[in-house]
C-alpha atoms as a PDB file:
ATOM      1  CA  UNK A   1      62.785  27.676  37.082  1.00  0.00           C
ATOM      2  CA  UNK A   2      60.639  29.308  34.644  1.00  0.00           C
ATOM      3  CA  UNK A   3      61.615  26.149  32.223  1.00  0.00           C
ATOM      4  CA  UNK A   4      60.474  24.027  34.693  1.00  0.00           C
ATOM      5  CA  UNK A   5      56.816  25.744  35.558  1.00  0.00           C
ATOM      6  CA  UNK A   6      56.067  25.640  31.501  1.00  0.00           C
ATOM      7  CA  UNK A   7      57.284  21.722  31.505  1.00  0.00           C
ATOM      8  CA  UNK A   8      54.673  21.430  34.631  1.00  0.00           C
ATOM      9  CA  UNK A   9      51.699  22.918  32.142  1.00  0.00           C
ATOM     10  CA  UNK A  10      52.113  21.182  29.246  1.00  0.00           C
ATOM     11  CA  UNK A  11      52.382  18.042  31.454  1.00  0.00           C
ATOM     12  CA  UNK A  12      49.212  18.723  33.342  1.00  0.00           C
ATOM     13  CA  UNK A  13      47.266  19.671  30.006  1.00  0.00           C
ATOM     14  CA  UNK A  14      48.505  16.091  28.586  1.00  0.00           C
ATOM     15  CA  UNK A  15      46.956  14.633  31.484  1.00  0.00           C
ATOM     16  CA  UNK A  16      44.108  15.734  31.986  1.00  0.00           C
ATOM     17  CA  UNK A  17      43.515  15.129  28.262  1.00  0.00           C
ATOM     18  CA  UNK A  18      44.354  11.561  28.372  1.00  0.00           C
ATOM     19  CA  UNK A  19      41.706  10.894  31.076  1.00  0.00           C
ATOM     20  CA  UNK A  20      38.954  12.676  29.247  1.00  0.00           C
ATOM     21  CA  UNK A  21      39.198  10.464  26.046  1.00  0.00           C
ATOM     22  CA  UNK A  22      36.960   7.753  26.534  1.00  0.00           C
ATOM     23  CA  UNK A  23      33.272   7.139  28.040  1.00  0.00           C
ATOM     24  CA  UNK A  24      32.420   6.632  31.510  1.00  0.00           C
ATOM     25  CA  UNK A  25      30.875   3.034  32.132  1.00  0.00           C
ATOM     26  CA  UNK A  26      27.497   5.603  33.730  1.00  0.00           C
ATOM     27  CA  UNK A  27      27.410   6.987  29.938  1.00  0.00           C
ATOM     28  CA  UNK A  28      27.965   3.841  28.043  1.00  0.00           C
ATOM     29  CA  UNK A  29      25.150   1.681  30.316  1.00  0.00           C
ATOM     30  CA  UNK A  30      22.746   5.033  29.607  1.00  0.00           C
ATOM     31  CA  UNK A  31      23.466   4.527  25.697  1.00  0.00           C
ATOM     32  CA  UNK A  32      22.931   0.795  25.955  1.00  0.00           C
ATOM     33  CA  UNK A  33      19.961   0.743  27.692  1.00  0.00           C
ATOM     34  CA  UNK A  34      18.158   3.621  25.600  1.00  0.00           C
ATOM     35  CA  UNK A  35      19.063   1.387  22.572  1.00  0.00           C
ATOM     36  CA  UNK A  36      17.390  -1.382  24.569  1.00  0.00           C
ATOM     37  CA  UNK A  37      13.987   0.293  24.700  1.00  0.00           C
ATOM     38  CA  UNK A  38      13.979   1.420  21.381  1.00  0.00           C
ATOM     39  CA  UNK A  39      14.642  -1.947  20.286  1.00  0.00           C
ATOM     40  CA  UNK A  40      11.795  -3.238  22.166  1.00  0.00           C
ATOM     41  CA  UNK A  41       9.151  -0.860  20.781  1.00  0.00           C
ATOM     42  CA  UNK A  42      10.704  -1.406  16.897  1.00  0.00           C
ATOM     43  CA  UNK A  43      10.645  -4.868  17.389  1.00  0.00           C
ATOM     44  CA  UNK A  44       7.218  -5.238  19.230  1.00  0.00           C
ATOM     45  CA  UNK A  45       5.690  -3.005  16.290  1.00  0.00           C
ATOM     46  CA  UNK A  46       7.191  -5.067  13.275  1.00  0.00           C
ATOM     47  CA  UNK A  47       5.802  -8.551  15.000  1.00  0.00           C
ATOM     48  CA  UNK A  48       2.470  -7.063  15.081  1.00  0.00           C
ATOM     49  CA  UNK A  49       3.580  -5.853  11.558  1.00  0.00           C
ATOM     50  CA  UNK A  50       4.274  -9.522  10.092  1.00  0.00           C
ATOM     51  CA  UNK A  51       0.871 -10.860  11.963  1.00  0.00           C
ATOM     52  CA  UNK A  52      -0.885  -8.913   9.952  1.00  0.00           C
ATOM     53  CA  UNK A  53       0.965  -9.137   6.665  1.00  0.00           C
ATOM     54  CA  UNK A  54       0.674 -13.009   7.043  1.00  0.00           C
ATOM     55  CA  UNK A  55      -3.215 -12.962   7.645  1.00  0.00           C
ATOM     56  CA  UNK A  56      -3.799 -10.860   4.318  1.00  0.00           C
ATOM     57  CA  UNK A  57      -1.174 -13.004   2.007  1.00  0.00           C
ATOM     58  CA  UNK A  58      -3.570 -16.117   3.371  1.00  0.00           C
ATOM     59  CA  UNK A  59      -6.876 -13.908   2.486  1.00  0.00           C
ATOM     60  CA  UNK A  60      -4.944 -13.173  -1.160  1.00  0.00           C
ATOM     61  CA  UNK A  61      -4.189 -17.101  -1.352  1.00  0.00           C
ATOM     62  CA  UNK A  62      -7.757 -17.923  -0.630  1.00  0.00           C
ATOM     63  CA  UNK A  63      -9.279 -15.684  -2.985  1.00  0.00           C
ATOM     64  CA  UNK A  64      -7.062 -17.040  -5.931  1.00  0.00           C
ATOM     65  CA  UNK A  65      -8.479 -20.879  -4.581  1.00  0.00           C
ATOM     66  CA  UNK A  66     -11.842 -19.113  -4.314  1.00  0.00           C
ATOM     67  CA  UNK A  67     -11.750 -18.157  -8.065  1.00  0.00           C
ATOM     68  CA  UNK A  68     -10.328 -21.367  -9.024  1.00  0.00           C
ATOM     69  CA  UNK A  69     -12.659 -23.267  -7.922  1.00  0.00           C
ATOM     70  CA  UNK A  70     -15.693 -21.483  -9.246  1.00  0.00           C
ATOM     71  CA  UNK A  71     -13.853 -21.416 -12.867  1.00  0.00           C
ATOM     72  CA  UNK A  72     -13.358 -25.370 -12.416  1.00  0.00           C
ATOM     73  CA  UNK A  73     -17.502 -25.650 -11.001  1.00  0.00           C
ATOM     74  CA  UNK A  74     -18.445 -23.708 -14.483  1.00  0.00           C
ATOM     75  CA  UNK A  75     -16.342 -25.823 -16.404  1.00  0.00           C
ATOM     76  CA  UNK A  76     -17.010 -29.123 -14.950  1.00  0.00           C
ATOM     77  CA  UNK A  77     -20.710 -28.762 -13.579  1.00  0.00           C
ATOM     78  CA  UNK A  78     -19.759 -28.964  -9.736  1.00  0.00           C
ATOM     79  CA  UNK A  79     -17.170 -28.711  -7.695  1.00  0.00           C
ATOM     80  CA  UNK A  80     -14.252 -30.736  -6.713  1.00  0.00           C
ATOM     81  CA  UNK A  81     -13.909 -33.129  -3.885  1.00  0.00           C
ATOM     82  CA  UNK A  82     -10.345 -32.051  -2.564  1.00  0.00           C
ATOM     83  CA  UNK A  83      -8.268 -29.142  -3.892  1.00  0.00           C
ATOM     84  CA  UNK A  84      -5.928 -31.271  -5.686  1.00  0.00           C
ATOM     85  CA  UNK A  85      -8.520 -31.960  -7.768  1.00  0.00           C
ATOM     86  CA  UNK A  86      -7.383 -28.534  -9.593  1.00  0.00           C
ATOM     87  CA  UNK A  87      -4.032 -29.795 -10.114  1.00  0.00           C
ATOM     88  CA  UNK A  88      -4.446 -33.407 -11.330  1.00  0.00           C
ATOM     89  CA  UNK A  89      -7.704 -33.036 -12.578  1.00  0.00           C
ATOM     90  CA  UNK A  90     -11.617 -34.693 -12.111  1.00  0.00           C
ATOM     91  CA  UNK A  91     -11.754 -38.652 -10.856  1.00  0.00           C
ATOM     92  CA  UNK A  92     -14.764 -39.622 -12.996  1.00  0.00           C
ATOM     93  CA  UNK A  93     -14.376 -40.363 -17.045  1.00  0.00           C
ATOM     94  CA  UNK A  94     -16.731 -37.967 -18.225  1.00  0.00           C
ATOM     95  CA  UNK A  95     -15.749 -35.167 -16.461  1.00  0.00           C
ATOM     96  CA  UNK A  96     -12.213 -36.408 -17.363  1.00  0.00           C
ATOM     97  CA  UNK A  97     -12.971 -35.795 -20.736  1.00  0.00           C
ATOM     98  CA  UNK A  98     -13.577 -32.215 -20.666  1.00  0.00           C
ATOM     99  CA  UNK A  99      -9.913 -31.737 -18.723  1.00  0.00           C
ATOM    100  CA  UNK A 100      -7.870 -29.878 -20.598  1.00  0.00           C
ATOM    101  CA  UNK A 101      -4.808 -28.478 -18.268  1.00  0.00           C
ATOM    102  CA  UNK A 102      -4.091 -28.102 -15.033  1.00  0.00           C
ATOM    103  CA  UNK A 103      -6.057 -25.099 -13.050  1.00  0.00           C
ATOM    104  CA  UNK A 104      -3.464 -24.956 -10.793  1.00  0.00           C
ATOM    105  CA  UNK A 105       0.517 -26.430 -11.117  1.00  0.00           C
ATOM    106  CA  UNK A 106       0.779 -26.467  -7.080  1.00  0.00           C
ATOM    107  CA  UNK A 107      -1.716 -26.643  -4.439  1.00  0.00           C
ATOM    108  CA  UNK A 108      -0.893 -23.203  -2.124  1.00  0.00           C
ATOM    109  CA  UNK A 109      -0.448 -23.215   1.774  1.00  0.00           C
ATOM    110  CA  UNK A 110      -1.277 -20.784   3.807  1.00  0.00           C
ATOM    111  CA  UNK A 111       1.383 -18.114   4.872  1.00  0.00           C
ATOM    112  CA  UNK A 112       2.470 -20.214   7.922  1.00  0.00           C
ATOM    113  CA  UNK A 113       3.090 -23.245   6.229  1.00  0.00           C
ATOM    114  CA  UNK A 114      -0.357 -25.269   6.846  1.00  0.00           C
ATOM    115  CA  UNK A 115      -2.479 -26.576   4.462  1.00  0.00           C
ATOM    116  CA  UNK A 116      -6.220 -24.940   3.856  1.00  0.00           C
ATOM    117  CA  UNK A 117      -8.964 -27.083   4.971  1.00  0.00           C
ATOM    118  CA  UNK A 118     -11.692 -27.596   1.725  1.00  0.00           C
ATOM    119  CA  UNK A 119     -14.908 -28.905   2.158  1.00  0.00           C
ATOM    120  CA  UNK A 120     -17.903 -28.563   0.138  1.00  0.00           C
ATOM    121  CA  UNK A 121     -21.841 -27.672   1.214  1.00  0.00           C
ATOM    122  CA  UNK A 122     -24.292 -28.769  -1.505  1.00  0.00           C
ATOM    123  CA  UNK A 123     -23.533 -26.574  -4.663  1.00  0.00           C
ATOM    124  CA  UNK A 124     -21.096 -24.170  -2.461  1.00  0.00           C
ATOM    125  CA  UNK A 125     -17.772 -24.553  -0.557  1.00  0.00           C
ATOM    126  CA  UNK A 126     -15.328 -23.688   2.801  1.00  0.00           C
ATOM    127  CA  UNK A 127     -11.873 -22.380   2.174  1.00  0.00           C
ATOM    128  CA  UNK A 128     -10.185 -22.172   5.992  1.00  0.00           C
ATOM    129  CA  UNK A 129      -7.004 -21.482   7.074  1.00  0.00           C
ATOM    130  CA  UNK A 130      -6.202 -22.736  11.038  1.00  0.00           C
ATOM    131  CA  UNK A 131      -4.142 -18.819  11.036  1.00  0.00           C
ATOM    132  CA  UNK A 132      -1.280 -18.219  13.202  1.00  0.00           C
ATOM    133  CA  UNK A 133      -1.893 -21.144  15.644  1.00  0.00           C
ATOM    134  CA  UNK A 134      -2.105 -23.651  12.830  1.00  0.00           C
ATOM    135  CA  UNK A 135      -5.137 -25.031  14.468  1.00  0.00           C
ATOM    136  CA  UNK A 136      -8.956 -25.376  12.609  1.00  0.00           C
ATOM    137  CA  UNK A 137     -11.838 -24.162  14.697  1.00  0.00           C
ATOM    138  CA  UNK A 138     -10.354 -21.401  16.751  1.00  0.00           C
ATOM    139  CA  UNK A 139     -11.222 -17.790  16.772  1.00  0.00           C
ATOM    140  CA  UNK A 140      -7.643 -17.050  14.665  1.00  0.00           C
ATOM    141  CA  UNK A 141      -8.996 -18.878  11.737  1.00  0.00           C
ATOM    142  CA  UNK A 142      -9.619 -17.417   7.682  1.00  0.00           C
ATOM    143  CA  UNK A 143     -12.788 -18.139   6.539  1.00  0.00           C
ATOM    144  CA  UNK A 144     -13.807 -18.213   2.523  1.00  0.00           C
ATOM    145  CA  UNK A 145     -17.378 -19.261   1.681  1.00  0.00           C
ATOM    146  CA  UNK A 146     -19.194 -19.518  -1.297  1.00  0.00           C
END
């Protein structure tokens, strides 16, 4: 009998280890959905994150054109009618004559693809970037005068 009370223990103390081993579905929703909300605030932080990365790489972008161009308006007495203009060089003969290199070897886009809009004002110019919507004239655009 007393064989068969000690059999009875170690029996029940298997048991009731076996059913303890894994999580309850209550504790594994609980994990899942705390992991839910802190990937909502990591991930709402880094988009804000990337916004505002992308709008200073285009300010960086614009302020290399913006030098650019005032290095090729010293050395050719004005400025150029379209930013390619740096890369391939002046239209007219004599100002072709005074081309040496290349200012630029590509033409840069912004950091969401688009190209910037150019356009000159008398003996100054307008560097703009449409920004994150991609379109000109909104309150999202870059603006670089000179």
């Amino acid at each position: 009998m007393r064989y068969t009370q000690n059999a009875r223990r170690s029996f029940s103390r298997q048991s009731s280890s076996r059913t303890r081993r894994g999580f309850t579905l209550l504790e594994l929703l609980l994990v899942l959905a705390i992991l839910v909300v802190l990937g909502g605030i990591v991930g709402g932080n880094m988009l804000g994150a990337k916004k505002s990365a992308d709008a200073d790489a285009t300010r960086v972008q614009m302020d290399q054109l913006k030098t650019t161009l005032q290095m090729y308006q010293l050395k050719m007495n004005g400025l150029p009618e379209t930013l390619e203009m740096l890369r391939d060089g002046p239209s007219d003969a004599a100002k072709k004559a005074k081309w040496i290199d290349p200012m630029m070897k590509d033409i840069p886009n912004d950091a969401w693809g688009n190209a910037f809009v150019y356009a000159v004002n008398g003996n100054g110019f307008e560097l703009r970037s449409g920004g994150i919507d991609g379109q000109v004239n909104t309150d999202d655009d870059i603006i670089v005068t000179d």
